[in-house]
C-alpha atoms as a PDB file:
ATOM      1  CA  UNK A   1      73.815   9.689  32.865  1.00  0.00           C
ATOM      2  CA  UNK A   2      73.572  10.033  29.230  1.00  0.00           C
ATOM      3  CA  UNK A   3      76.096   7.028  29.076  1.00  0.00           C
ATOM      4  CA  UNK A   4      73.804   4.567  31.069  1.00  0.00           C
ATOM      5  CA  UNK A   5      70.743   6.045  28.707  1.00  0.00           C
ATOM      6  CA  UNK A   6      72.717   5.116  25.630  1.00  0.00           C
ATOM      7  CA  UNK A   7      73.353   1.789  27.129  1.00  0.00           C
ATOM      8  CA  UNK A   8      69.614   0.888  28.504  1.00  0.00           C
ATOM      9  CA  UNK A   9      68.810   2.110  24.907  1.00  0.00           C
ATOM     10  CA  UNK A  10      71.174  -0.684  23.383  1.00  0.00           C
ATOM     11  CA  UNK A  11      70.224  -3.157  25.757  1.00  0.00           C
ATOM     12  CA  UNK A  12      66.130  -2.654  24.319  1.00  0.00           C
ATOM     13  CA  UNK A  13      67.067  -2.624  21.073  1.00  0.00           C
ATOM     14  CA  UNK A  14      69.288  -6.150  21.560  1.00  0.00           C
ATOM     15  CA  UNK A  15      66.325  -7.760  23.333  1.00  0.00           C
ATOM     16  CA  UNK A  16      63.398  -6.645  20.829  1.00  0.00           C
ATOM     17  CA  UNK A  17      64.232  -9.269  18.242  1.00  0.00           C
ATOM     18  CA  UNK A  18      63.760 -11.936  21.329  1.00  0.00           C
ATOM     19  CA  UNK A  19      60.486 -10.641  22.237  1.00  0.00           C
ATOM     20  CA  UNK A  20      58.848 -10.304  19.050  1.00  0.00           C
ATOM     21  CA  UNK A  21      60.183 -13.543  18.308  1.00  0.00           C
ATOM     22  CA  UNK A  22      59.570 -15.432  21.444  1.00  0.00           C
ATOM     23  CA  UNK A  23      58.658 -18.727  19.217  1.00  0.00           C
ATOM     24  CA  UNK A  24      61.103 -18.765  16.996  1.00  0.00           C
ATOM     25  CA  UNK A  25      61.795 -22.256  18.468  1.00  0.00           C
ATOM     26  CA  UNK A  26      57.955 -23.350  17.523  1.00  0.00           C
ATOM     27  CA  UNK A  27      58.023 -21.780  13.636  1.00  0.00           C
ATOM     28  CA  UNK A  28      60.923 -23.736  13.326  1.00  0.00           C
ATOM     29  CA  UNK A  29      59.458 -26.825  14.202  1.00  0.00           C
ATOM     30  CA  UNK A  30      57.167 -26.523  12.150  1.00  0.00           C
ATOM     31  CA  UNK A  31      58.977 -25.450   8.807  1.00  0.00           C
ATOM     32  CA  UNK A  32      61.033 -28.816   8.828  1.00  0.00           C
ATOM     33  CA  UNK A  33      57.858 -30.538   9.149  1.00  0.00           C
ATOM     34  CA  UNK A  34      57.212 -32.607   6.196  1.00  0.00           C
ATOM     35  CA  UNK A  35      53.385 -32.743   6.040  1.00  0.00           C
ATOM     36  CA  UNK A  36      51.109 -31.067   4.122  1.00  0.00           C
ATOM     37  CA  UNK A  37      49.203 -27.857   5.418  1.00  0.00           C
ATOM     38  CA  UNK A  38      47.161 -25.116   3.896  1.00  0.00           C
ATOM     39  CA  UNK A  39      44.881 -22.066   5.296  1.00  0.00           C
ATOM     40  CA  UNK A  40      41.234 -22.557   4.317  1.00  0.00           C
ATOM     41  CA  UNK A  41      38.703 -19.398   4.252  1.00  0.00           C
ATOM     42  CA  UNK A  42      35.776 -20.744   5.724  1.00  0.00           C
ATOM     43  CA  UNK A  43      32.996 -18.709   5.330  1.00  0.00           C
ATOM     44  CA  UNK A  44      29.507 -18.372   7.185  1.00  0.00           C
ATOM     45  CA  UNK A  45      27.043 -15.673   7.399  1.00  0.00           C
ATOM     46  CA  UNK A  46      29.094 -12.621   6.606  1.00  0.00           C
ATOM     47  CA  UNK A  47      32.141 -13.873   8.640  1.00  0.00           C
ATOM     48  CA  UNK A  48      34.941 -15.797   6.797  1.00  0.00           C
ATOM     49  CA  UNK A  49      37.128 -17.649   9.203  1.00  0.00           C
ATOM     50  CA  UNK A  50      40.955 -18.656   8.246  1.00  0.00           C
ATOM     51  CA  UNK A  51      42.345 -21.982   9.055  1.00  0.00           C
ATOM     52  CA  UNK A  52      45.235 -23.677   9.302  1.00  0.00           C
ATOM     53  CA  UNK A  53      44.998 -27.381   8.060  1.00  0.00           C
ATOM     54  CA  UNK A  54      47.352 -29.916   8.677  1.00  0.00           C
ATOM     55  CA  UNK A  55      46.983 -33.754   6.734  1.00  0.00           C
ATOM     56  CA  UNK A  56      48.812 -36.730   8.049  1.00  0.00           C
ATOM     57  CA  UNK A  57      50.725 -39.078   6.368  1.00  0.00           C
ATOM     58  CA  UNK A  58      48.207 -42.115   6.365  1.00  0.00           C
ATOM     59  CA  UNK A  59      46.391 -44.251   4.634  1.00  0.00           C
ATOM     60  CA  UNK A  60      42.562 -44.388   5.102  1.00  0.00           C
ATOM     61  CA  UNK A  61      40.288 -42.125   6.671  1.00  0.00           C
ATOM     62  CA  UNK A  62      40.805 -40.913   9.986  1.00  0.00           C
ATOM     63  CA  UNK A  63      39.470 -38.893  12.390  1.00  0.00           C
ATOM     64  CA  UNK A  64      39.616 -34.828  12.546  1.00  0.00           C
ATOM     65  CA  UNK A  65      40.645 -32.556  15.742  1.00  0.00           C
ATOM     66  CA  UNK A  66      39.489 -29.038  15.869  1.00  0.00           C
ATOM     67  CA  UNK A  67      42.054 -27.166  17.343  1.00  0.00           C
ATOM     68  CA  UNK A  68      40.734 -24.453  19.884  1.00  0.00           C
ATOM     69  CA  UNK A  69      43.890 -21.846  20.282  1.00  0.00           C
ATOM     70  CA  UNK A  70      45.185 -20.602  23.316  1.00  0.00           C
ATOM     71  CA  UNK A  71      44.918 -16.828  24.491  1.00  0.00           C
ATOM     72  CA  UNK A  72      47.466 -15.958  22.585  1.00  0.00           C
ATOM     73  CA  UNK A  73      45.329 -16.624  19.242  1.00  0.00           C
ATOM     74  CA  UNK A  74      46.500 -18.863  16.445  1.00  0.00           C
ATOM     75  CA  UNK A  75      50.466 -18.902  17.223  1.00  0.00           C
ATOM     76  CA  UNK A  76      53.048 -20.491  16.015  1.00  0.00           C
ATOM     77  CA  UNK A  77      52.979 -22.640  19.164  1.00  0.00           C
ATOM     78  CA  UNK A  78      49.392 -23.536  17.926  1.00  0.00           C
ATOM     79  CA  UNK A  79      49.980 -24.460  14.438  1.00  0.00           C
ATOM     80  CA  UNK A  80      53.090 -26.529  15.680  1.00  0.00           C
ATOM     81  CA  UNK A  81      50.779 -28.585  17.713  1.00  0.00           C
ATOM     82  CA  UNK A  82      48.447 -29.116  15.058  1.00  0.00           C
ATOM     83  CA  UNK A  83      51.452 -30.911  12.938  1.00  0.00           C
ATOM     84  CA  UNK A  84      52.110 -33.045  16.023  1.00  0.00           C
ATOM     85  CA  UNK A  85      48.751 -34.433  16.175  1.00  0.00           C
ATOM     86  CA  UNK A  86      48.848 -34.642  12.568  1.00  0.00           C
ATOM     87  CA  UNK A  87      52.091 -36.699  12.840  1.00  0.00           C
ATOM     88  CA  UNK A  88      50.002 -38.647  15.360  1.00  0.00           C
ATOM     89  CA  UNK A  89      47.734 -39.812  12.233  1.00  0.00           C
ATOM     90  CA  UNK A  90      45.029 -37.060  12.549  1.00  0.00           C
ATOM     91  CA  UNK A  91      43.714 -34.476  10.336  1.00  0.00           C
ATOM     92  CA  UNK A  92      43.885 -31.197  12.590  1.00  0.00           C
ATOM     93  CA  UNK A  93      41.858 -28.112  11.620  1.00  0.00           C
ATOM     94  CA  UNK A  94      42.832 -24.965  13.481  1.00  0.00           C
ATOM     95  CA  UNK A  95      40.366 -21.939  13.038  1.00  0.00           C
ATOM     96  CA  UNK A  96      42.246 -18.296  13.656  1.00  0.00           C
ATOM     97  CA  UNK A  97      39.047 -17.207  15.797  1.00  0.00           C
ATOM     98  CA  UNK A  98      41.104 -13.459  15.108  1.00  0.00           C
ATOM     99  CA  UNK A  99      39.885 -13.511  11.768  1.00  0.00           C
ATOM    100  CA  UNK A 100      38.893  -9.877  10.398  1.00  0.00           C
ATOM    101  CA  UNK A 101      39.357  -8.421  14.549  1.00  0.00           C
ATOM    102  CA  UNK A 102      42.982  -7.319  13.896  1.00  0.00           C
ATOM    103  CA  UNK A 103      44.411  -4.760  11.914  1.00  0.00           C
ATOM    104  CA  UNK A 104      43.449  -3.829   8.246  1.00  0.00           C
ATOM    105  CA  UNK A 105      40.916  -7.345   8.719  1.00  0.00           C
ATOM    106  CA  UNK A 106      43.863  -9.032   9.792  1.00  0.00           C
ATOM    107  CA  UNK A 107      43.852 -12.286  12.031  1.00  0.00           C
ATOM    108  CA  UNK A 108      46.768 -13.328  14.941  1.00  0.00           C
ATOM    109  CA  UNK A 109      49.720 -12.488  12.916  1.00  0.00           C
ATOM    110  CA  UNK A 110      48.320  -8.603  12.189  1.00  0.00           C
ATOM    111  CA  UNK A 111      48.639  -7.426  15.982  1.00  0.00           C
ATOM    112  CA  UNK A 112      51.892  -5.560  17.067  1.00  0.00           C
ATOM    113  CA  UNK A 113      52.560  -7.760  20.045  1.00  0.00           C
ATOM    114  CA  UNK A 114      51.250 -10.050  22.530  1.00  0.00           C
ATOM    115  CA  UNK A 115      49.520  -7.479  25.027  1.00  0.00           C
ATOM    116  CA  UNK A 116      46.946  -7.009  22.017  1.00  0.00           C
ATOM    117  CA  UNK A 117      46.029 -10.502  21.058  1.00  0.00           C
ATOM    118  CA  UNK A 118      45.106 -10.966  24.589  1.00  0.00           C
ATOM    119  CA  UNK A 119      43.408  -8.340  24.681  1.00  0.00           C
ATOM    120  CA  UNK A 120      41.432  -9.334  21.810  1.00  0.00           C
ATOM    121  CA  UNK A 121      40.693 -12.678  22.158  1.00  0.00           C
ATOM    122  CA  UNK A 122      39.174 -12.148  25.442  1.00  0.00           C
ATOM    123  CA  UNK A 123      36.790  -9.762  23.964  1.00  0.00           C
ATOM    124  CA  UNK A 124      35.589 -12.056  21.238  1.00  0.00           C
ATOM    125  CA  UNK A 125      32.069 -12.235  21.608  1.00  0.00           C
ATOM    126  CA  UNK A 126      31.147 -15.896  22.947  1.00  0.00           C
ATOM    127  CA  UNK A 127      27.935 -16.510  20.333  1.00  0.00           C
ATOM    128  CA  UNK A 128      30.929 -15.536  17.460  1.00  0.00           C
ATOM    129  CA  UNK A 129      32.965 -18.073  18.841  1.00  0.00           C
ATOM    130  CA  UNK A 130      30.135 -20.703  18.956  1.00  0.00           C
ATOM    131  CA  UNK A 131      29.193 -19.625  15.090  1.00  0.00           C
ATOM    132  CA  UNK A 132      32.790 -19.959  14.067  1.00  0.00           C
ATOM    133  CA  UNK A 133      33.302 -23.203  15.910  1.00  0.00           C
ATOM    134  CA  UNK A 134      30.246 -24.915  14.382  1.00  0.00           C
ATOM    135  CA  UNK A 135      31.244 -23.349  11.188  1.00  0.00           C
ATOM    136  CA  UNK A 136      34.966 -25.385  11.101  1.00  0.00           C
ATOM    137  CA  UNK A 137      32.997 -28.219  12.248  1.00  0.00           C
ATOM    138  CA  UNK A 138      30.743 -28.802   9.540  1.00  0.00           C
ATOM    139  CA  UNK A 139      33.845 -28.498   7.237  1.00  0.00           C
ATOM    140  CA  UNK A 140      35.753 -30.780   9.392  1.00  0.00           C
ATOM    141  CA  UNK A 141      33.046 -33.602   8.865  1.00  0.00           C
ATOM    142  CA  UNK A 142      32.901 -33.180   5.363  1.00  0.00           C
ATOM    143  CA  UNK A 143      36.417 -33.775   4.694  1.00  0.00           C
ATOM    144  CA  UNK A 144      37.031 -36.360   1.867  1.00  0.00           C
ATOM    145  CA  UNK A 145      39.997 -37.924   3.979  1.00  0.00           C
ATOM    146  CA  UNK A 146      38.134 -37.989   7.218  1.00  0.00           C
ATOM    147  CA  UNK A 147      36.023 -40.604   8.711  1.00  0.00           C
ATOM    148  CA  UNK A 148      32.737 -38.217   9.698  1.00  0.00           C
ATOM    149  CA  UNK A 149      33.968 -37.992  12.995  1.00  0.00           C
ATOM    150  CA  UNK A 150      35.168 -34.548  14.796  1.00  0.00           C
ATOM    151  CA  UNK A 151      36.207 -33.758  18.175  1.00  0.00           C
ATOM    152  CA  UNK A 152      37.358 -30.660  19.781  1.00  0.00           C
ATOM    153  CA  UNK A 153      41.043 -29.466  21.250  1.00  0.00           C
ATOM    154  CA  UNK A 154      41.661 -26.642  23.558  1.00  0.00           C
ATOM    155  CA  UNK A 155      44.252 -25.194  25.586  1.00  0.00           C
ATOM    156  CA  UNK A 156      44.059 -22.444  27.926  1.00  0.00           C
ATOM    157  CA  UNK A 157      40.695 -20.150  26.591  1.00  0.00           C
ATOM    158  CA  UNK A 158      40.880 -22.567  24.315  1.00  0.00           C
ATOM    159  CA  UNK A 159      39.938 -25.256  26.654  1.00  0.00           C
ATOM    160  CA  UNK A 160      37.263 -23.516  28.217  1.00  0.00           C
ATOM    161  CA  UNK A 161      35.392 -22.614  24.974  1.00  0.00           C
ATOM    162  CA  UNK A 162      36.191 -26.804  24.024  1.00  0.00           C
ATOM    163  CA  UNK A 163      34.145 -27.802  27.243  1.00  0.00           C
ATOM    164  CA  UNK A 164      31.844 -24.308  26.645  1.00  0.00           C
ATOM    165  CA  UNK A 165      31.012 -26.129  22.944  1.00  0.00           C
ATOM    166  CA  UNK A 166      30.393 -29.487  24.304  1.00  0.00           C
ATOM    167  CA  UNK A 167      27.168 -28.039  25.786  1.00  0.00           C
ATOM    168  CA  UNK A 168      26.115 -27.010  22.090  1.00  0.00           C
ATOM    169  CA  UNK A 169      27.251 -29.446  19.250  1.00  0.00           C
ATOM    170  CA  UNK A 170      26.168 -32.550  20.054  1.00  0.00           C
ATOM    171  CA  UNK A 171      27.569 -34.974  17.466  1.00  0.00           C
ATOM    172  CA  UNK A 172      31.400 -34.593  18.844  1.00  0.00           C
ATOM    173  CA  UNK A 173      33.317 -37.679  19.442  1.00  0.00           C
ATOM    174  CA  UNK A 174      34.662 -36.220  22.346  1.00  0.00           C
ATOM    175  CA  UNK A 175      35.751 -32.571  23.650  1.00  0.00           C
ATOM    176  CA  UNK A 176      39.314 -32.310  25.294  1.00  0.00           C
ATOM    177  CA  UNK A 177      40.253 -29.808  27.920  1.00  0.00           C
ATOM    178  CA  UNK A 178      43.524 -28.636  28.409  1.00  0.00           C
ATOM    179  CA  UNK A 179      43.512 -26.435  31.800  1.00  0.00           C
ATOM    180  CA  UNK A 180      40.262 -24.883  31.248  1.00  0.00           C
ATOM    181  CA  UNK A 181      37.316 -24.114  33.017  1.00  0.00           C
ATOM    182  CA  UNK A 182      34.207 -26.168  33.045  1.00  0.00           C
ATOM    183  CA  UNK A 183      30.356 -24.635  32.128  1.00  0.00           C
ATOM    184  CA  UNK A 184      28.225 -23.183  34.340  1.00  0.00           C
ATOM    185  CA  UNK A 185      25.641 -25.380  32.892  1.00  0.00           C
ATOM    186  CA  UNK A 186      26.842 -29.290  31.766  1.00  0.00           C
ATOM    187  CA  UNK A 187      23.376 -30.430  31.028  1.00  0.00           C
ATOM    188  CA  UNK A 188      23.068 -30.879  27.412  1.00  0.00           C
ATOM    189  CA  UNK A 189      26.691 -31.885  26.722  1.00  0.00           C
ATOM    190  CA  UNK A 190      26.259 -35.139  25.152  1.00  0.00           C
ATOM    191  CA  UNK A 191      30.325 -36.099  24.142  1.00  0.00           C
ATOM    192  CA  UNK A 192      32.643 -37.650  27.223  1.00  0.00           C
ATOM    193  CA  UNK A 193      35.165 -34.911  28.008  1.00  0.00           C
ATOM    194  CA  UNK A 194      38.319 -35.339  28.961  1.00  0.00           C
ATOM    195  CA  UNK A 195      40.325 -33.009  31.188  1.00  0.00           C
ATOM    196  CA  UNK A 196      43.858 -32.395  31.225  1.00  0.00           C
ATOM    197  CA  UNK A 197      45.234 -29.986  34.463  1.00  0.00           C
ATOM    198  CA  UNK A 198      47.968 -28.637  36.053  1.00  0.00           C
ATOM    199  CA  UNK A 199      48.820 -29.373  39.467  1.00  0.00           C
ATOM    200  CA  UNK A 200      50.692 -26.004  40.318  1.00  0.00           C
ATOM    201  CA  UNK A 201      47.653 -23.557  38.777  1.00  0.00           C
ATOM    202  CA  UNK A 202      45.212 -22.842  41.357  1.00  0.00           C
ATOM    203  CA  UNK A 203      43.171 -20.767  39.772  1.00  0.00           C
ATOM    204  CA  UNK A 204      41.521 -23.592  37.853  1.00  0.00           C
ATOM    205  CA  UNK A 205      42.251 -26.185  40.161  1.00  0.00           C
ATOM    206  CA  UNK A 206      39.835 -24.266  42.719  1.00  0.00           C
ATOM    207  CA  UNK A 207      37.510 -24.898  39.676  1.00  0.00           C
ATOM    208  CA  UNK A 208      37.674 -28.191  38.932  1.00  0.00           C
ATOM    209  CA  UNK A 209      35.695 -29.920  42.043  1.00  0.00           C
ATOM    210  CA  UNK A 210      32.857 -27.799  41.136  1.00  0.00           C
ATOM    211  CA  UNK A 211      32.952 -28.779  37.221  1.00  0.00           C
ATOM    212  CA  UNK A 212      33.428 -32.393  38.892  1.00  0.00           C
ATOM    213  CA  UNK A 213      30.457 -33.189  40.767  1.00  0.00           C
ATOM    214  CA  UNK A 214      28.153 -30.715  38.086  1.00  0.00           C
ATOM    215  CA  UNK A 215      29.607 -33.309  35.565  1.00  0.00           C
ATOM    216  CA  UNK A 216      28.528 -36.413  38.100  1.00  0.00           C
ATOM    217  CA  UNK A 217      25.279 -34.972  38.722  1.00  0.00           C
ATOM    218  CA  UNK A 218      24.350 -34.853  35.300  1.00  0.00           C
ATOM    219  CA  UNK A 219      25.277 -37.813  34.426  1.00  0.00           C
ATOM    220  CA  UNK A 220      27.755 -36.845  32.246  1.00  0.00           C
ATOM    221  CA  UNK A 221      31.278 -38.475  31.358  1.00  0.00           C
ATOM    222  CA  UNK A 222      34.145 -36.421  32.581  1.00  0.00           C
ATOM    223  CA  UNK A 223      37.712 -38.118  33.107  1.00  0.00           C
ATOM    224  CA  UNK A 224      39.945 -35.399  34.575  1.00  0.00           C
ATOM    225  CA  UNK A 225      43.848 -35.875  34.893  1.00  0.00           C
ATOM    226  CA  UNK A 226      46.224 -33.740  36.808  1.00  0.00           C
ATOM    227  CA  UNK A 227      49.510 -33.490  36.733  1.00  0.00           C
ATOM    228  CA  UNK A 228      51.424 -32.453  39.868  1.00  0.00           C
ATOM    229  CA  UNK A 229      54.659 -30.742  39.108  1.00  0.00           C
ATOM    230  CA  UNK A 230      53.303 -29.292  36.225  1.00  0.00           C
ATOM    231  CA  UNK A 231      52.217 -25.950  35.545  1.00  0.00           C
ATOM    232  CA  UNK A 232      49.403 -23.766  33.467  1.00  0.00           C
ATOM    233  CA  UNK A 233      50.145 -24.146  29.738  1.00  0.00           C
ATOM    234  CA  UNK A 234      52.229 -26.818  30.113  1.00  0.00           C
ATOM    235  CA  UNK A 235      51.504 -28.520  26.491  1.00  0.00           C
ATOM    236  CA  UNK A 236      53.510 -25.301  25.692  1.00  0.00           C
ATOM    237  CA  UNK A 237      56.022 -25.078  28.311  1.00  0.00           C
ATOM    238  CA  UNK A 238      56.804 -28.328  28.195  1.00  0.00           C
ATOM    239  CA  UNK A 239      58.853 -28.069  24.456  1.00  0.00           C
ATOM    240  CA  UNK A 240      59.922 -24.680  24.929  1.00  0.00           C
ATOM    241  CA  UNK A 241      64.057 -24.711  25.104  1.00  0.00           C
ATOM    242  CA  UNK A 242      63.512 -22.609  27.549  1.00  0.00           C
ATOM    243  CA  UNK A 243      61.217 -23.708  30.064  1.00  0.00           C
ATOM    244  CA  UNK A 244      63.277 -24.907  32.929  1.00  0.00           C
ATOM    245  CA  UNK A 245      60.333 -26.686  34.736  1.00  0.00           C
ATOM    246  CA  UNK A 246      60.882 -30.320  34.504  1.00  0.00           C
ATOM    247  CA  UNK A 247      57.071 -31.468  35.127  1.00  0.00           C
ATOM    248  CA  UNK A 248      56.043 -29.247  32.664  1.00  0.00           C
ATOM    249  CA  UNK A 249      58.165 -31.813  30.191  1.00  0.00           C
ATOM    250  CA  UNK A 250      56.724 -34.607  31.829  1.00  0.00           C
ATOM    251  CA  UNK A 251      52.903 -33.504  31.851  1.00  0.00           C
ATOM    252  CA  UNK A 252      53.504 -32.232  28.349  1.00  0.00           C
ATOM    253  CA  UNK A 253      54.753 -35.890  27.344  1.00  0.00           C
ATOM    254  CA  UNK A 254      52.228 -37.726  29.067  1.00  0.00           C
ATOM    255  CA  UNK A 255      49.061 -35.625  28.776  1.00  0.00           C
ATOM    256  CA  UNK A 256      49.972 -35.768  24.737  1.00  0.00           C
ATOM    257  CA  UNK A 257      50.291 -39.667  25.015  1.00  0.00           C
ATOM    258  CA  UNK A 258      46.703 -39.706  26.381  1.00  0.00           C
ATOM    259  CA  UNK A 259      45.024 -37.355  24.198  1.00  0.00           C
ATOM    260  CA  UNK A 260      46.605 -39.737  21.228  1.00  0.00           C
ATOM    261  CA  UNK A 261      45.525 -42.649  22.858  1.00  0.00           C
ATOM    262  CA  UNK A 262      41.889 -41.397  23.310  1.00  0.00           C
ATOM    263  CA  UNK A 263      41.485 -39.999  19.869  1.00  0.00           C
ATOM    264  CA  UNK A 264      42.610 -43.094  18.380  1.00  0.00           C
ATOM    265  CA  UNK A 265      40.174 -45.005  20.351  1.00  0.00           C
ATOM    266  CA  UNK A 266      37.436 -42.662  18.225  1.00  0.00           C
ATOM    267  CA  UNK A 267      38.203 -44.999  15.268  1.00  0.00           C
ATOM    268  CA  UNK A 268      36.234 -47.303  17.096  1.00  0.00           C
ATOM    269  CA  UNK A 269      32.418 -47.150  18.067  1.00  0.00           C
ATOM    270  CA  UNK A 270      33.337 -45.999  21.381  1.00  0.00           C
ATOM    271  CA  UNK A 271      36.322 -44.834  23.766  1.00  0.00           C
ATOM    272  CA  UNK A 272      36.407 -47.026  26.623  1.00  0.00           C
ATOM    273  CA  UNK A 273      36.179 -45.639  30.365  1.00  0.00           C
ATOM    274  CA  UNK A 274      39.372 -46.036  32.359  1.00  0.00           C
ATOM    275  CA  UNK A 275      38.499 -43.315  35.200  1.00  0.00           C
ATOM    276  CA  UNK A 276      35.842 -40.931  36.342  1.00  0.00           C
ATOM    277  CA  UNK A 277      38.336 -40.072  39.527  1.00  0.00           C
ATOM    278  CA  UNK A 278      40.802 -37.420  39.232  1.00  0.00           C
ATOM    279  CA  UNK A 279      44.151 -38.706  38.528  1.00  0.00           C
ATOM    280  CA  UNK A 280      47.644 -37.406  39.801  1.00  0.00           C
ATOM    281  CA  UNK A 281      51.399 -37.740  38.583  1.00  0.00           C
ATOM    282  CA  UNK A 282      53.159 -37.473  41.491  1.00  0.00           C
ATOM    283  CA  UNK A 283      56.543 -35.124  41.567  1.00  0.00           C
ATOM    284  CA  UNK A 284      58.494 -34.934  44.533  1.00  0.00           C
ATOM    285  CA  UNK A 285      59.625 -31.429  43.295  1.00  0.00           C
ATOM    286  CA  UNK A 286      56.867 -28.794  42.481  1.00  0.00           C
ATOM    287  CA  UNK A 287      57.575 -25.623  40.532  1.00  0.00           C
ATOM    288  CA  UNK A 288      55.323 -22.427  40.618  1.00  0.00           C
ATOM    289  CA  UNK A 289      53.656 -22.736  37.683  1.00  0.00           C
ATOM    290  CA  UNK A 290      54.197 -20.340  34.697  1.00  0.00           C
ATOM    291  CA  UNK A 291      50.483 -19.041  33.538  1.00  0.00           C
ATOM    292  CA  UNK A 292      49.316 -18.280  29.844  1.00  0.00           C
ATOM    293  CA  UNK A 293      48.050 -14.942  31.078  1.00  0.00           C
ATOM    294  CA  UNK A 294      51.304 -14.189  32.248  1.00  0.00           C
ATOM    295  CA  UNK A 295      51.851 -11.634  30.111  1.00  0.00           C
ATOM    296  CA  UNK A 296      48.483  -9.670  30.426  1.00  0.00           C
ATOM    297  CA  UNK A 297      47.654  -9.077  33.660  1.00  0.00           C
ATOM    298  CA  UNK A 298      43.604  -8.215  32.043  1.00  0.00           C
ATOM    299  CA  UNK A 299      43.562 -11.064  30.161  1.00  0.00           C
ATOM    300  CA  UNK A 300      40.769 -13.603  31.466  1.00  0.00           C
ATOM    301  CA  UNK A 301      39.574 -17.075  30.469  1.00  0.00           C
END
């Protein structure tokens, strides 16, 4: 007994190092990236917001993406994706909506572990969220090396509260969803939105005819893509070494070609319509689909 004690011991202690550094792979990435980035404080009302800014290596002025984190707050997952749309040509401004909610003030990094950054994201309270967001936005359009316009980023929460914000600022270029849930109420959204889902996650699938025909009966542009084989939070899945889910690659490849595409269509006056029907990349062999709430069963969108 005391033998297979000492050993389940060992075992723990081997596999801590894995867990607390489950994105290893992602912080990597990112340090041999050769582009600038920087955290900015940005401050409003008695709140001061950190965020991680990424520059491309351009010339000109270009557009600026504000990058909505997923549940899991402002990860290295999310920062790394931030330097791939800035390697795409954009400047990316990521705000840690954590800011000041962990630990001695702390943001994302402060927490112990991923059961608590869950935890606390979901609690953020929405109007914070909305002050934050149109906080980083009015930096993000005054920018010296951007061209004035902004559009919003989101992934997982993150792609809800990009839809949610549509509804509220109304000079966006454009708001892009990644797997998230659509408004109860679309009416004052005045960007196109463009949705980006997972063909193996029902739990916002069975939302998206709803957000669908709310969208069509308000007149409002929404271009929704799904991607069968794929599962929820594939942009993440899909370059994780070890993610074994082959459409989660392909979605991840794809659905990051079209959000490029679109957001370097913002350069122009307008992005042109190619679909208002929901689109499908077909996969002859489906995968249950790994969730970003996998690893909080209280976690919620």
């Amino acid at each position: 007994m005391r033998r297979t004690t000492l050993r389940l011991l060992a075992t723990i202690f081997l596999l801590l190092p894995f867990a607390a550094n489950a994105q290893d792979w992602a912080k990597a990435r990112l340090e041999a990236s050769p582009r600038h980035r920087e955290y900015v404080p940005i401050k409003h009302g008695d709140r001061t917001v950190q965020t991680f800014v990424v520059y491309p290596e351009v010339k000109g002025k270009v557009p600026v993406v504000v990058l909505i984190h997923e549940i899991f707050g402002l990860s290295d997952w999310a920062k790394s994706m931030a330097d791939d749309l800035a390697a795409a040509g954009f400047i990316v401004v990521a705000p840690d909506l954590l800011s000041g909610a962990g630990p001695s003030n702390g943001g994302t990094d402060s927490f112990a572990g991923t059961d608590a950054i869950t935890k606390a994201v979901s609690g953020l309270n929405p109007d914070q969220v909305t002050a934050d967001l149109d906080a980083v936005s009015d930096y993000a359009k005054k920018i010296p090396a951007g061209n004035g316009k902004i559009a919003t980023v989101g992934f997982c929460w993150g792609g809800g509260k990009s839809f949610a914000f549509a509804t509220h600022r109304h000079d966006l270029s454009a708001a892009f969803v990644f797997y998230g849930p659509g408004p109860a109420d679309v009416s004052t959204i005045t960007a196109p939105v463009f949705g980006f889902y997972a063909g193996n996650d029902a739990r916002i699938g069975a939302t998206l005819p709803a957000t669908i025909a709310a969208m069509k009966a308000a007149g409002k542009r929404f271009e929704p893509v799904t991607y069968d084989g794929a599962g929820h939070g594939f942009m993440r899945a899909g370059v994780d070494p070890g993610n074994t889910v082959p459409g989660n690659k392909t979605a991840r490849e794809e659905g990051f070609k079209r959000l490029v595409s679109l957001l370097k269509d913002m350069k122009s006056a307008n992005i042109p319509t190619t679909s208002n029907k929901t689109l499908a990349k077909k996969s002859s062999t489906p995968k249950p689909a790994p969730s970003c709430h996998d690893t909080s069963k209280t976690a919620a969108m």
